[in-house]
N, C-alpha and C. Protein backbone atom coordinates (compact mmCIF):
# COMPACT_ATOMS: atom_id res chain seq x y z
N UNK A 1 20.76 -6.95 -6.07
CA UNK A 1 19.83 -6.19 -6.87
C UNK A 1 19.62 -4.82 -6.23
N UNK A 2 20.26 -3.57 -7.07
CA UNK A 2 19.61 -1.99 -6.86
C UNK A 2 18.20 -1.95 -6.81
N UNK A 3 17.20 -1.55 -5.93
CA UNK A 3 16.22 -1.18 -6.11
C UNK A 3 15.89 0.12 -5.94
N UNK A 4 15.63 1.35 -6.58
CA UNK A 4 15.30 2.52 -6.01
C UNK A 4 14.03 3.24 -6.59
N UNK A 5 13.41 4.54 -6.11
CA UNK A 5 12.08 5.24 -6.69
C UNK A 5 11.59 4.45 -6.20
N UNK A 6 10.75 3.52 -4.79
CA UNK A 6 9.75 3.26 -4.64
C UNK A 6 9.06 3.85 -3.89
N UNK A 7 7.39 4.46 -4.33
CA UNK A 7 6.83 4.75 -3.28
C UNK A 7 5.72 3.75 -2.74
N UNK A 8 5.18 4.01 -1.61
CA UNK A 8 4.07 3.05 -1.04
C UNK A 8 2.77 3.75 -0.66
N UNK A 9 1.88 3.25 -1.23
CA UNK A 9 0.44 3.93 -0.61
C UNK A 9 0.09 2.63 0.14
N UNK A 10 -0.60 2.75 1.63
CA UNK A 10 -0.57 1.92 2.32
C UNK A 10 -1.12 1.85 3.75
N UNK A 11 -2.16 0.87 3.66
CA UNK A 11 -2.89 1.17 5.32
C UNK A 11 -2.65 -0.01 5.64
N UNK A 12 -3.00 -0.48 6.92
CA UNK A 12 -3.77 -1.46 7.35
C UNK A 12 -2.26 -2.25 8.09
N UNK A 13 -2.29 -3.83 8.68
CA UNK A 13 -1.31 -4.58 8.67
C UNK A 13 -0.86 -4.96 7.63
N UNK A 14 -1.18 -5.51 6.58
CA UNK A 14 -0.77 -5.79 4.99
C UNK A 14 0.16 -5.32 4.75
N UNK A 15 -0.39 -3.79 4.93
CA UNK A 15 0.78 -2.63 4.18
C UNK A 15 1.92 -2.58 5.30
N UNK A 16 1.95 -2.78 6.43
CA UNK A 16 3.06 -2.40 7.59
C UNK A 16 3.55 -3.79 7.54
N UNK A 17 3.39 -5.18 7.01
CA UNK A 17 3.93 -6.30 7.11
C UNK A 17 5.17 -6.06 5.51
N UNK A 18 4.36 -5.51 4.79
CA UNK A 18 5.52 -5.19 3.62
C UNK A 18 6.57 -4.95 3.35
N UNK A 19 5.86 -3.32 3.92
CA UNK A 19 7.30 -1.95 4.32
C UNK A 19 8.14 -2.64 5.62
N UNK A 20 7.78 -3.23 6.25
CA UNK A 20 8.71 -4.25 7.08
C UNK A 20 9.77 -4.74 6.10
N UNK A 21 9.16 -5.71 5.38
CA UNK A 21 10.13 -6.34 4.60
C UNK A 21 10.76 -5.85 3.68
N UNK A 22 10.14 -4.86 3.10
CA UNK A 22 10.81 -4.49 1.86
C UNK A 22 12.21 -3.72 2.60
N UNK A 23 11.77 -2.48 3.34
CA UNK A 23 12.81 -2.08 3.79
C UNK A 23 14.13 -2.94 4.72
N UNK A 24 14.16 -4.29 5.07
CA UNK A 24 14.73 -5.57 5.16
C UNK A 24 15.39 -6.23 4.09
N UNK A 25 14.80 -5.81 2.66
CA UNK A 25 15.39 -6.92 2.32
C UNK A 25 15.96 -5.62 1.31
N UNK A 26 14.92 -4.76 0.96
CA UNK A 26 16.31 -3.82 -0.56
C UNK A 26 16.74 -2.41 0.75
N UNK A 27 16.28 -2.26 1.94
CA UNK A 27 16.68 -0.69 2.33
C UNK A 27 16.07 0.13 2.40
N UNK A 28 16.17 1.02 3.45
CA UNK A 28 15.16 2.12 3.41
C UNK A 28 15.40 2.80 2.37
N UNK A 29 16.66 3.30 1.66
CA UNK A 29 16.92 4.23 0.97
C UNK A 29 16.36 3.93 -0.47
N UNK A 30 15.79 2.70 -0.81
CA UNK A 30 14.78 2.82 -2.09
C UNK A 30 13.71 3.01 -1.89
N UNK A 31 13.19 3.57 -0.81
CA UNK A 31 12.07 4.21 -0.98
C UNK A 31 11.54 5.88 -0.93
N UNK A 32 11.24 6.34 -1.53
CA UNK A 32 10.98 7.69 -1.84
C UNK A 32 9.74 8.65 -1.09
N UNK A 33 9.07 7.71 -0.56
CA UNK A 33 8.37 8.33 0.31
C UNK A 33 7.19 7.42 0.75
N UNK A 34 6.27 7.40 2.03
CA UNK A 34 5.36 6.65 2.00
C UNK A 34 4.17 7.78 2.49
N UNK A 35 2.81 7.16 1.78
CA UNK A 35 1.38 7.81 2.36
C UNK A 35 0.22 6.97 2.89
N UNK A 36 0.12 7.22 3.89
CA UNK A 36 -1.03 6.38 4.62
C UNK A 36 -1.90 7.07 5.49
N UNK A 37 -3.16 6.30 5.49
CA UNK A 37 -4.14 7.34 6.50
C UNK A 37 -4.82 6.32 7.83
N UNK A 38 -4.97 6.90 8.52
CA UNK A 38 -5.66 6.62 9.69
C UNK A 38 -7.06 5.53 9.22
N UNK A 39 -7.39 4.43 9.99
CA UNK A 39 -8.72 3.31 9.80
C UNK A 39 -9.81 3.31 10.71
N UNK A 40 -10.62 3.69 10.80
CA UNK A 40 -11.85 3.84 12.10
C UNK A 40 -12.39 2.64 12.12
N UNK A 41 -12.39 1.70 10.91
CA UNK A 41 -12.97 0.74 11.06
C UNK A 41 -12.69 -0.56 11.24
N UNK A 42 -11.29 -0.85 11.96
CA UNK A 42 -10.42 -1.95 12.36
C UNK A 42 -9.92 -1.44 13.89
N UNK A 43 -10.07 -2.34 14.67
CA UNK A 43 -9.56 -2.73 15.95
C UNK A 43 -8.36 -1.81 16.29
N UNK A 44 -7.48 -2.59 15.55
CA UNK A 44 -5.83 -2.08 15.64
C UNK A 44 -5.07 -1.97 14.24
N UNK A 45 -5.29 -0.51 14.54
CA UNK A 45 -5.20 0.47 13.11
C UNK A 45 -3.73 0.27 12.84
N UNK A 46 -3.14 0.07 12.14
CA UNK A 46 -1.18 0.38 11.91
C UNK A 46 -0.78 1.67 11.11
N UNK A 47 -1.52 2.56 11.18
CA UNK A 47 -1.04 3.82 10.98
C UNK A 47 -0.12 4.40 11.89
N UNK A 48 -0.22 4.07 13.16
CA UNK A 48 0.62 5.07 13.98
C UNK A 48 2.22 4.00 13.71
N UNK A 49 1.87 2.57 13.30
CA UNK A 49 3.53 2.06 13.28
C UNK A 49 4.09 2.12 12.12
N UNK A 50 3.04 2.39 11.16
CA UNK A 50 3.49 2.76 9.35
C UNK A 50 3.97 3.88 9.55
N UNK A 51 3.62 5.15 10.27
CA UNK A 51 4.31 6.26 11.16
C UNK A 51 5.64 6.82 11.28
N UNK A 52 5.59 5.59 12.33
CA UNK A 52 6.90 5.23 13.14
C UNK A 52 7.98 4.81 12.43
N UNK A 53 7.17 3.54 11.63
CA UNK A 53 8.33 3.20 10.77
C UNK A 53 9.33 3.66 9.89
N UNK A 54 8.59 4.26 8.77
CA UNK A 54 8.75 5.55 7.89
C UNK A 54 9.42 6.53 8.36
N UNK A 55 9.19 7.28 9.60
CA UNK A 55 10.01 7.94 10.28
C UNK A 55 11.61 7.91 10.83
N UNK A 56 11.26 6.31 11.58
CA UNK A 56 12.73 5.79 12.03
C UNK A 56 13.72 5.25 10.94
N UNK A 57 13.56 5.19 9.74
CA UNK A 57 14.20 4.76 8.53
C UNK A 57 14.05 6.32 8.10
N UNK A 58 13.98 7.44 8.05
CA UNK A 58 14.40 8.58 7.45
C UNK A 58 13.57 8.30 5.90
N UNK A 59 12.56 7.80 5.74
CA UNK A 59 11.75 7.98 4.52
C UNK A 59 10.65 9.22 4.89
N UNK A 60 10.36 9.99 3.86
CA UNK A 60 9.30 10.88 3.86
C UNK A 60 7.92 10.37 3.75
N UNK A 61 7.29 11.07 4.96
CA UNK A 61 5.91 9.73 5.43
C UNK A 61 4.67 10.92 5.19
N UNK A 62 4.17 10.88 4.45
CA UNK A 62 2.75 11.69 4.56
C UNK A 62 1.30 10.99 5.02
N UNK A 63 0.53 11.91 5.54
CA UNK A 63 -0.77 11.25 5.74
C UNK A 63 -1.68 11.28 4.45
N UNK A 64 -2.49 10.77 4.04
CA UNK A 64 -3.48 11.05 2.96
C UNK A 64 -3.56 12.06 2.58
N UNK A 65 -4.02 13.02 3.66
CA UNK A 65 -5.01 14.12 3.48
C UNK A 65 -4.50 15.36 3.67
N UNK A 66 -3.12 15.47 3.79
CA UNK A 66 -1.78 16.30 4.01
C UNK A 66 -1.25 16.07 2.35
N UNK A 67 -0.85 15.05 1.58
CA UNK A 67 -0.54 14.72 0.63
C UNK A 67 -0.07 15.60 -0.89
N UNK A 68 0.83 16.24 -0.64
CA UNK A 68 0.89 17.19 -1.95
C UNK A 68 0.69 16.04 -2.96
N UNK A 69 -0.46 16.27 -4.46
CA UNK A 69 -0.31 15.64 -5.51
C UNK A 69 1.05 15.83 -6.49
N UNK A 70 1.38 16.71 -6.30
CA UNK A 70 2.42 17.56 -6.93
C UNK A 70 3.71 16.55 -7.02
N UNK A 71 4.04 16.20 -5.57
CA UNK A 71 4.89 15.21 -5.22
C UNK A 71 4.76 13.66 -5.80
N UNK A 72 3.71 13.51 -6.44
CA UNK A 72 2.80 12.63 -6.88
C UNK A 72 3.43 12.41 -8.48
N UNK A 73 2.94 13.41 -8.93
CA UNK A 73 3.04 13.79 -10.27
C UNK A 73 4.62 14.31 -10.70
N UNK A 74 5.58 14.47 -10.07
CA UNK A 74 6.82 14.74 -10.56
C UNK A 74 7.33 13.14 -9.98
N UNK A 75 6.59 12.24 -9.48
CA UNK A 75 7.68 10.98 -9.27
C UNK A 75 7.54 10.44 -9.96
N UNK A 76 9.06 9.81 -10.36
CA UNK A 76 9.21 8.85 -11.60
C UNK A 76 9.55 7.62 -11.39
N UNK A 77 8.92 6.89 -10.24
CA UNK A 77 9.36 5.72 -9.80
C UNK A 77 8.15 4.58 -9.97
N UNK A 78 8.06 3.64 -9.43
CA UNK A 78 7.42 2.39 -9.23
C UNK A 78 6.36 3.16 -7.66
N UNK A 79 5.53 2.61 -8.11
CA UNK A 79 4.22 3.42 -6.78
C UNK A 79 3.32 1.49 -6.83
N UNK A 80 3.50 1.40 -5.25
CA UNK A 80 2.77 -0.14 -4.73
C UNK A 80 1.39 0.44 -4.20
N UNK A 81 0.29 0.00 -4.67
CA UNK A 81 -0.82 0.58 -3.28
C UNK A 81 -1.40 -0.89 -2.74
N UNK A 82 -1.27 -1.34 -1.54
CA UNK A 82 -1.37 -2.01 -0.20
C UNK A 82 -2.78 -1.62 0.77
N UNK A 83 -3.85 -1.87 0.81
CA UNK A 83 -4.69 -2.25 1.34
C UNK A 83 -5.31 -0.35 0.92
N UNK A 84 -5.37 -0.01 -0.14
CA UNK A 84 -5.48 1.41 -0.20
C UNK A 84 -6.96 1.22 -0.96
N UNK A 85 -7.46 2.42 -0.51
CA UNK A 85 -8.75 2.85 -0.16
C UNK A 85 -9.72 3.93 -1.23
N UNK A 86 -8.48 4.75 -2.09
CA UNK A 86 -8.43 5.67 -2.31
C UNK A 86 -7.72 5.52 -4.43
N UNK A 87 -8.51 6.26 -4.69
CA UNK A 87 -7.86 6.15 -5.75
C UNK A 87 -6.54 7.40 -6.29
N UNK A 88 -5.81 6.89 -6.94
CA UNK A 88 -4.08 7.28 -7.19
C UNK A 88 -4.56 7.98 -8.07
N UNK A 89 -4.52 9.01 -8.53
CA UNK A 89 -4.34 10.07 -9.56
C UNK A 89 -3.69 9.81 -10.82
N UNK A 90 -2.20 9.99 -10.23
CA UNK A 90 -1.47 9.36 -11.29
C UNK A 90 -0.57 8.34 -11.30
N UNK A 91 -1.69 7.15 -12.12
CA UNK A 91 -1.79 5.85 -12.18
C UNK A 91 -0.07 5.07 -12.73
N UNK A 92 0.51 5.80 -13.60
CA UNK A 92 1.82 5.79 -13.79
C UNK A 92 2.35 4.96 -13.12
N UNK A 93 2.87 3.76 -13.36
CA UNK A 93 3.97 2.76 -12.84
C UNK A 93 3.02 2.54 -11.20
N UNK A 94 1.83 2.17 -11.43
CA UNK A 94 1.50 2.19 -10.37
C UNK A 94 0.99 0.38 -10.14
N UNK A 95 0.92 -0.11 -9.17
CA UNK A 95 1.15 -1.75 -9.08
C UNK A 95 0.06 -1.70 -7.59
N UNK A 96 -0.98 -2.15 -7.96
CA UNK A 96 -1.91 -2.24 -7.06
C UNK A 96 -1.99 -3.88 -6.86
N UNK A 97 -2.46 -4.06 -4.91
CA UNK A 97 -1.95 -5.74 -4.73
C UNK A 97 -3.70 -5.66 -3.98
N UNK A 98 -4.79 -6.35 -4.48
CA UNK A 98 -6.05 -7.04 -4.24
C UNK A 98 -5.91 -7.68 -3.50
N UNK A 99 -6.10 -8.24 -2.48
CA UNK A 99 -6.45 -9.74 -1.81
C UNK A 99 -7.36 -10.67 -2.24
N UNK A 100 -7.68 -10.57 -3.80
CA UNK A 100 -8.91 -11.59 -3.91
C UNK A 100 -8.30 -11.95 -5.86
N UNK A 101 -9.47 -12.67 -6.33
CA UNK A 101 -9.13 -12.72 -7.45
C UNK A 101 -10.26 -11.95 -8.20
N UNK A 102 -9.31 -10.71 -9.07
CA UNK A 102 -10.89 -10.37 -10.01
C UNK A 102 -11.53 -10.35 -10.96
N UNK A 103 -12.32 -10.21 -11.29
CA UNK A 103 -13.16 -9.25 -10.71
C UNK A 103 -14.20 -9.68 -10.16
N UNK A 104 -14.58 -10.91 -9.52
CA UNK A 104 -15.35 -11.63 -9.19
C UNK A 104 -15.31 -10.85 -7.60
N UNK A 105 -14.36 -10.62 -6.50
CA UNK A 105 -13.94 -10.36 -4.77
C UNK A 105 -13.75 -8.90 -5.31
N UNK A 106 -14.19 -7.66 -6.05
CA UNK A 106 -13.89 -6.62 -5.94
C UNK A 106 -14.06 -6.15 -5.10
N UNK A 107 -13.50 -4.97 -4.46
CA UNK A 107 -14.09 -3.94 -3.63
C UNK A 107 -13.94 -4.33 -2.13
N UNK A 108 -14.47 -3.90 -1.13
CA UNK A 108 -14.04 -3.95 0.39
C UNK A 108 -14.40 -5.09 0.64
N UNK A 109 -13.11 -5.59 1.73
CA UNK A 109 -13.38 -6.80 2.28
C UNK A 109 -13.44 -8.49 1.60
N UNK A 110 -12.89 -8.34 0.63
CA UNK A 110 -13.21 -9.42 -0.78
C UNK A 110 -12.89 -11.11 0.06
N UNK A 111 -11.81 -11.03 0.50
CA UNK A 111 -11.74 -12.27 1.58
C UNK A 111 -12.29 -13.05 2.60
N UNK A 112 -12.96 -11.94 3.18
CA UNK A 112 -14.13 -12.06 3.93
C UNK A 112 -15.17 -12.07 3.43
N UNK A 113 -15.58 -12.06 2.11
CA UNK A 113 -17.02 -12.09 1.56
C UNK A 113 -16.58 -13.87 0.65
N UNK A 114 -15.33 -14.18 0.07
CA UNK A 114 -15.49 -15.09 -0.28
C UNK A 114 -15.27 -16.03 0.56
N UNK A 115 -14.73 -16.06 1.89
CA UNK A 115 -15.28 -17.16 2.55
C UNK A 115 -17.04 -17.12 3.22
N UNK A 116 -17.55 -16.21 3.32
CA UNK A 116 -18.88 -16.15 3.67
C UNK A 116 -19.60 -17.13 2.15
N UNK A 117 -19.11 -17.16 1.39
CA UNK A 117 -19.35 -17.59 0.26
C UNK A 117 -18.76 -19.15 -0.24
N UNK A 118 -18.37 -19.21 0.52
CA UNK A 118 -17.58 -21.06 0.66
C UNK A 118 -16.80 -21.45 -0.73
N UNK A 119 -16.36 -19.94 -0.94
CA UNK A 119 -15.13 -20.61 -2.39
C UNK A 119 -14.32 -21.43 -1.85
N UNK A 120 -13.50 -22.39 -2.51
CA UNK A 120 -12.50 -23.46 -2.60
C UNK A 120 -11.53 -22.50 -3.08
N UNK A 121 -11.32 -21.41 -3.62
CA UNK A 121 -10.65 -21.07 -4.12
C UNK A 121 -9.61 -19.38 -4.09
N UNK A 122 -8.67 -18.95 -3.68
CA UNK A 122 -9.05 -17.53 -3.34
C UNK A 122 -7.17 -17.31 -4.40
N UNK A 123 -6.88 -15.88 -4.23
CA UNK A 123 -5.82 -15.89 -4.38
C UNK A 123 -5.25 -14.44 -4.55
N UNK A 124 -4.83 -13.60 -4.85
CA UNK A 124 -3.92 -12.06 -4.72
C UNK A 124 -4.74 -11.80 -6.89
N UNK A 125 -4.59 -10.43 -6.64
CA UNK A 125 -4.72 -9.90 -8.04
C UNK A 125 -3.41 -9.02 -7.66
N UNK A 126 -3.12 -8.27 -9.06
CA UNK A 126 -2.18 -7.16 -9.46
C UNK A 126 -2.36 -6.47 -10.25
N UNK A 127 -2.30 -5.86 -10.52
CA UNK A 127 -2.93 -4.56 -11.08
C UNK A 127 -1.73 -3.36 -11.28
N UNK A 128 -1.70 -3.43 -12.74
CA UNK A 128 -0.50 -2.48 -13.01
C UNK A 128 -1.53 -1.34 -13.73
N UNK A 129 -1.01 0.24 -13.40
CA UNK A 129 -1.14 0.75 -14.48
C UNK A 129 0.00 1.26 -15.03
């Protein structure tokens, strides 16, 4: 299977356990660029290896806040957002991955609030636009 045009919006381990794989299993060369920003509020941030990674595979790696939209808005590919924080502009083929089920676990931390909450039950959302 060809896979190409993917980009990744993406923090955290989640997002660096992915781009691990993805680039493993279809190649660096289907991906079109990745953007991720720095976490103040986790231990051990994976920005500097989402970084690295992106880098050592020759993909174009932006930070958030560096981010031409422009680059945004002329891509015509498949866009994943991975533990992202921030809302996408342009929503276009865009495939957002939740850790919870919703809309019940919206918003920060949803996994950690439903076990504080003693669900039996948990599971991933997706979210296309």
């Amino acid at each position: 299977m060809v896979i190409k045009n993917i980009a990744f919006y993406i923090m955290n381990s989640k997002g660096l356990f992915v781009l691990k794989r993805f680039i493993k299993k279809f190649g660096a060369n289907a991906i079109s660029y990745v953007v991720s920003e720095k976490d103040k509020a986790v231990q051990y941030d994976s920005f500097p290896a989402i970084k690295q990674l992106a880098q050592k595979n020759n993909i174009p790696f932006y930070q958030r806040t560096q981010f031409d939209v422009e680059i945004e808005n002329k891509f015509s590919g498949l866009k994943f957002a991975i533990g992202w924080r921030w809302l996408i502009k342009n929503e276009t083929s865009l495939i957002v991955f939740h850790d919870s089920l919703l809309p019940k676990y919206r918003g920060f931390a949803p996994l950690v609030n439903s076990l504080i909450n003693k669900e039996l039950r948990g599971g991933n959302s997706f979210i296309c636009g």
